[in-house]
C-alpha atoms as a PDB file:
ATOM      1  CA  UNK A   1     -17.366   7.973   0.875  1.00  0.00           C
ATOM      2  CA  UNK A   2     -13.512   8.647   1.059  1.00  0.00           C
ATOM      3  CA  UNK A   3     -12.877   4.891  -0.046  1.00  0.00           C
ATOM      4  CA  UNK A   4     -15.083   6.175  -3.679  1.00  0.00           C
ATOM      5  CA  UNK A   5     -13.067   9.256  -3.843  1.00  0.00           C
ATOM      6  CA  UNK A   6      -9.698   7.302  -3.526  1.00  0.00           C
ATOM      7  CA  UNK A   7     -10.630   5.014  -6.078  1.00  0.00           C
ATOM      8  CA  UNK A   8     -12.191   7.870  -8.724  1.00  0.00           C
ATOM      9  CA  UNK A   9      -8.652   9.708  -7.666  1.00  0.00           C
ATOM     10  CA  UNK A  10      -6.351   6.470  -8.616  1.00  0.00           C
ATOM     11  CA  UNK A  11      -8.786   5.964 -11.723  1.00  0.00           C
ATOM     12  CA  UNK A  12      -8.250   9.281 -13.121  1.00  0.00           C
ATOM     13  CA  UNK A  13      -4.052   9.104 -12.249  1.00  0.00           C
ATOM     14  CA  UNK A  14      -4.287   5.814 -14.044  1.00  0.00           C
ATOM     15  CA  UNK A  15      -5.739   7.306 -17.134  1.00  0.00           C
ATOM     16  CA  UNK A  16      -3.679  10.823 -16.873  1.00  0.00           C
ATOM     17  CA  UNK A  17      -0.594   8.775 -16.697  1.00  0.00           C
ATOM     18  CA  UNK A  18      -0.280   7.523 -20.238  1.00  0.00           C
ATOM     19  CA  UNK A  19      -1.191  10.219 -22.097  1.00  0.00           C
ATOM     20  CA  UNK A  20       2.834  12.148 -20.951  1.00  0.00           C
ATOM     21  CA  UNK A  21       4.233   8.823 -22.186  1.00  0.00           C
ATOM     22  CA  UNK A  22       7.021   9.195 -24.682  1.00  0.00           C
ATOM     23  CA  UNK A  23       7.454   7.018 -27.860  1.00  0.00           C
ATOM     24  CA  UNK A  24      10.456   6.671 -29.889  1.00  0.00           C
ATOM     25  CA  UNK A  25       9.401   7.492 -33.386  1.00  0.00           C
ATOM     26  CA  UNK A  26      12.832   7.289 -34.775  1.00  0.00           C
ATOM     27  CA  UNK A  27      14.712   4.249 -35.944  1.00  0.00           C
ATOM     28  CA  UNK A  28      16.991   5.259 -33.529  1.00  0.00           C
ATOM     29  CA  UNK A  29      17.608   2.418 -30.618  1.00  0.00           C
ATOM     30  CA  UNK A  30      15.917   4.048 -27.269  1.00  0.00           C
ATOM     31  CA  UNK A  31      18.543   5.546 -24.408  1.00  0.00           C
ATOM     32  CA  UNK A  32      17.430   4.797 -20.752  1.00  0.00           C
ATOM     33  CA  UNK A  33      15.930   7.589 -18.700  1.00  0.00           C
ATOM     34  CA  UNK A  34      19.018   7.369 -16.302  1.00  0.00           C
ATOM     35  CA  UNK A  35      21.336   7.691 -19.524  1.00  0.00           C
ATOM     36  CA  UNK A  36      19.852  10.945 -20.269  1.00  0.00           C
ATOM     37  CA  UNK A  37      19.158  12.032 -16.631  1.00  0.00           C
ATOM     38  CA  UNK A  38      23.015  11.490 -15.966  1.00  0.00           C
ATOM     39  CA  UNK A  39      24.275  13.877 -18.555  1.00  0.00           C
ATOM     40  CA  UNK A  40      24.265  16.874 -17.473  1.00  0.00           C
ATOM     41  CA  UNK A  41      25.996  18.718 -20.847  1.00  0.00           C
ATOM     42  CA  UNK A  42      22.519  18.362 -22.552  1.00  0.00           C
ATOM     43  CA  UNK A  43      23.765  15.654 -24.867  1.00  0.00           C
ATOM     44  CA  UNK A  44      22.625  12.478 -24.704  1.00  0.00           C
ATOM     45  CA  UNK A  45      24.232   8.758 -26.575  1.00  0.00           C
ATOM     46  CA  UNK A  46      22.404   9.806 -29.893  1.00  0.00           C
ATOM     47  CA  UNK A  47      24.552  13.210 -30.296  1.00  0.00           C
ATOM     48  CA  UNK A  48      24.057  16.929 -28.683  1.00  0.00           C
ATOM     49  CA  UNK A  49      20.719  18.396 -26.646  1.00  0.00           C
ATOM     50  CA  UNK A  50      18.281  18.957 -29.964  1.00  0.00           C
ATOM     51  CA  UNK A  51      15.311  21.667 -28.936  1.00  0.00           C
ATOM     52  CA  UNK A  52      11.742  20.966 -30.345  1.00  0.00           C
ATOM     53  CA  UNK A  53      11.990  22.995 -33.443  1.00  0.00           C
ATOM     54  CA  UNK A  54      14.967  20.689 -34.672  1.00  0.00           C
ATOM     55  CA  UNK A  55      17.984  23.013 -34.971  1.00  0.00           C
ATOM     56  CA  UNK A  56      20.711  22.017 -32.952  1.00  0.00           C
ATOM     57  CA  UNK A  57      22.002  23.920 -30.112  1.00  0.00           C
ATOM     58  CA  UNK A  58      25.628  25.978 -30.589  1.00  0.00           C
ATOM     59  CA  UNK A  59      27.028  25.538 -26.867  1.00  0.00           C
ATOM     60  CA  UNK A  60      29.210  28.556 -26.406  1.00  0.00           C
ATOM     61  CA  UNK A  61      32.936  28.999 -25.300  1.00  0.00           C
ATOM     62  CA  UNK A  62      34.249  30.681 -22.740  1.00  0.00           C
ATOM     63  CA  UNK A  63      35.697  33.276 -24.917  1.00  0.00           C
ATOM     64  CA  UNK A  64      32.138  33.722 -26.591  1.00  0.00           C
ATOM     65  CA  UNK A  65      30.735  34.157 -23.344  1.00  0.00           C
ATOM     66  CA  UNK A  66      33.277  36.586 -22.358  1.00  0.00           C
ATOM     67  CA  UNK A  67      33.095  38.863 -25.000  1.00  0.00           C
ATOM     68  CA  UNK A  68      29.252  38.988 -24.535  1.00  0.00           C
ATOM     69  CA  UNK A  69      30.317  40.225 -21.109  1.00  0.00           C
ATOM     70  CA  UNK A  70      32.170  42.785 -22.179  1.00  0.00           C
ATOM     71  CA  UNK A  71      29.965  43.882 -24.452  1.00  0.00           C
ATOM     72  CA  UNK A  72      27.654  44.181 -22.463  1.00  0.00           C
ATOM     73  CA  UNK A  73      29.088  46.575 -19.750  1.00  0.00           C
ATOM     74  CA  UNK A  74      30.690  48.480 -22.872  1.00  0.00           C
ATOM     75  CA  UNK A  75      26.942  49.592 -24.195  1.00  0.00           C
ATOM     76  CA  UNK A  76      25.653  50.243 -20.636  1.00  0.00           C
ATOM     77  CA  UNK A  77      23.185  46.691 -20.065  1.00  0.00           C
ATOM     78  CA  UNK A  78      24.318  45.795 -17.321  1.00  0.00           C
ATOM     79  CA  UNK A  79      23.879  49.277 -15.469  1.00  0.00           C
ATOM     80  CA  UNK A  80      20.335  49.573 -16.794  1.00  0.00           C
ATOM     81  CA  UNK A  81      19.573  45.723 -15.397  1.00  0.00           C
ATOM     82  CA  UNK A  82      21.288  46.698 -11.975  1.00  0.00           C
ATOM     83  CA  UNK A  83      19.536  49.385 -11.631  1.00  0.00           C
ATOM     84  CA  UNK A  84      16.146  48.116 -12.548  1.00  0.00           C
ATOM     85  CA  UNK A  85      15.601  44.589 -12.514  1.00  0.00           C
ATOM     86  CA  UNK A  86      18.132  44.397  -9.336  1.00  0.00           C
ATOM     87  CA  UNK A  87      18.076  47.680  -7.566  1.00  0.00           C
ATOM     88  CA  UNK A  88      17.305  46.828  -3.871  1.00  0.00           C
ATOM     89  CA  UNK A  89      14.744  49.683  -2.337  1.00  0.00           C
END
Protein backbone atom coordinates (compact mmCIF):
# COMPACT_ATOMS: atom_id res chain seq x y z
CA UNK A 1 0.00 0.00 0.00
CA UNK A 2 2.64 2.76 0.84
CA UNK A 3 4.91 1.39 -2.10
CA UNK A 4 1.40 2.50 -4.58
CA UNK A 5 1.17 5.74 -2.84
CA UNK A 6 4.96 6.52 -3.39
CA UNK A 7 4.76 5.74 -6.85
CA UNK A 8 1.15 7.75 -7.58
CA UNK A 9 3.17 10.62 -5.40
CA UNK A 10 6.47 10.54 -7.79
CA UNK A 11 3.95 10.16 -10.84
CA UNK A 12 2.07 13.19 -10.12
CA UNK A 13 5.67 15.33 -9.15
CA UNK A 14 6.80 14.01 -12.48
CA UNK A 15 3.91 15.47 -14.33
CA UNK A 16 3.60 18.80 -12.00
CA UNK A 17 7.18 19.42 -12.74
CA UNK A 18 7.06 20.52 -16.34
CA UNK A 19 4.28 22.48 -16.45
CA UNK A 20 6.64 25.67 -14.11
CA UNK A 21 9.22 25.10 -16.86
CA UNK A 22 10.40 28.27 -18.49
CA UNK A 23 11.01 28.71 -22.30
CA UNK A 24 12.90 31.36 -23.92
CA UNK A 25 10.58 32.85 -26.45
CA UNK A 26 12.91 35.55 -27.43
CA UNK A 27 15.72 35.43 -29.93
CA UNK A 28 17.63 36.35 -27.19
CA UNK A 29 20.58 33.62 -26.30
CA UNK A 30 19.37 31.97 -22.76
CA UNK A 31 21.41 33.19 -19.35
CA UNK A 32 22.08 30.30 -16.83
CA UNK A 33 19.97 30.09 -13.70
CA UNK A 34 23.19 30.78 -11.59
CA UNK A 35 23.83 33.96 -13.89
CA UNK A 36 20.63 35.37 -12.82
CA UNK A 37 20.58 33.88 -9.26
CA UNK A 38 24.05 35.67 -8.70
CA UNK A 39 22.90 39.16 -9.41
CA UNK A 40 21.53 40.48 -6.85
CA UNK A 41 20.81 44.30 -8.48
CA UNK A 42 17.82 42.69 -10.38
CA UNK A 43 19.61 42.91 -13.69
CA UNK A 44 20.57 40.17 -15.42
CA UNK A 45 23.33 39.79 -18.90
CA UNK A 46 20.34 40.84 -21.21
CA UNK A 47 19.96 44.48 -19.48
CA UNK A 48 17.97 45.68 -16.12
CA UNK A 49 15.18 43.51 -13.90
CA UNK A 50 11.99 43.88 -16.53
CA UNK A 51 8.49 43.17 -14.42
CA UNK A 52 5.71 41.15 -16.27
CA UNK A 53 3.83 44.02 -17.69
CA UNK A 54 7.05 45.07 -19.74
CA UNK A 55 7.98 48.55 -18.45
CA UNK A 56 11.24 48.71 -17.11
CA UNK A 57 12.02 49.35 -13.60
CA UNK A 58 13.51 53.13 -12.55
CA UNK A 59 15.96 51.98 -9.60
CA UNK A 60 16.08 54.99 -7.37
CA UNK A 61 19.03 57.10 -5.90
CA UNK A 62 19.87 57.75 -2.74
CA UNK A 63 18.87 61.29 -2.99
CA UNK A 64 15.37 60.10 -4.42
CA UNK A 65 15.03 57.94 -1.60
CA UNK A 66 15.91 60.58 0.77
CA UNK A 67 13.70 63.11 -0.17
CA UNK A 68 10.81 60.53 -0.03
CA UNK A 69 11.96 60.34 3.58
CA UNK A 70 11.63 63.59 4.27
CA UNK A 71 8.63 63.94 2.81
CA UNK A 72 7.28 61.72 4.44
CA UNK A 73 7.85 62.82 8.13
CA UNK A 74 7.08 66.47 6.73
CA UNK A 75 3.17 65.41 5.95
CA UNK A 76 2.88 63.31 9.15
CA UNK A 77 3.15 59.30 7.45
CA UNK A 78 5.35 58.17 9.32
CA UNK A 79 3.61 59.15 12.75
CA UNK A 80 0.32 57.72 11.52
CA UNK A 81 2.31 54.21 10.48
CA UNK A 82 4.12 54.28 14.00
CA UNK A 83 1.36 54.65 15.63
CA UNK A 84 -0.81 52.16 13.89
CA UNK A 85 0.76 49.64 11.92
CA UNK A 86 3.77 49.62 14.65
CA UNK A 87 2.42 50.76 17.93
CA UNK A 88 3.41 48.00 20.46
CA UNK A 89 0.30 47.41 23.10
Amino acid sequence: MKYLTIVVAMLAATATGSAFAQTNSSNAPATSIGAQVASNDGATAQGPAVPAWGQPVHEKTRAEVYQELVHAEQDGQLAYLNSTLYAHP
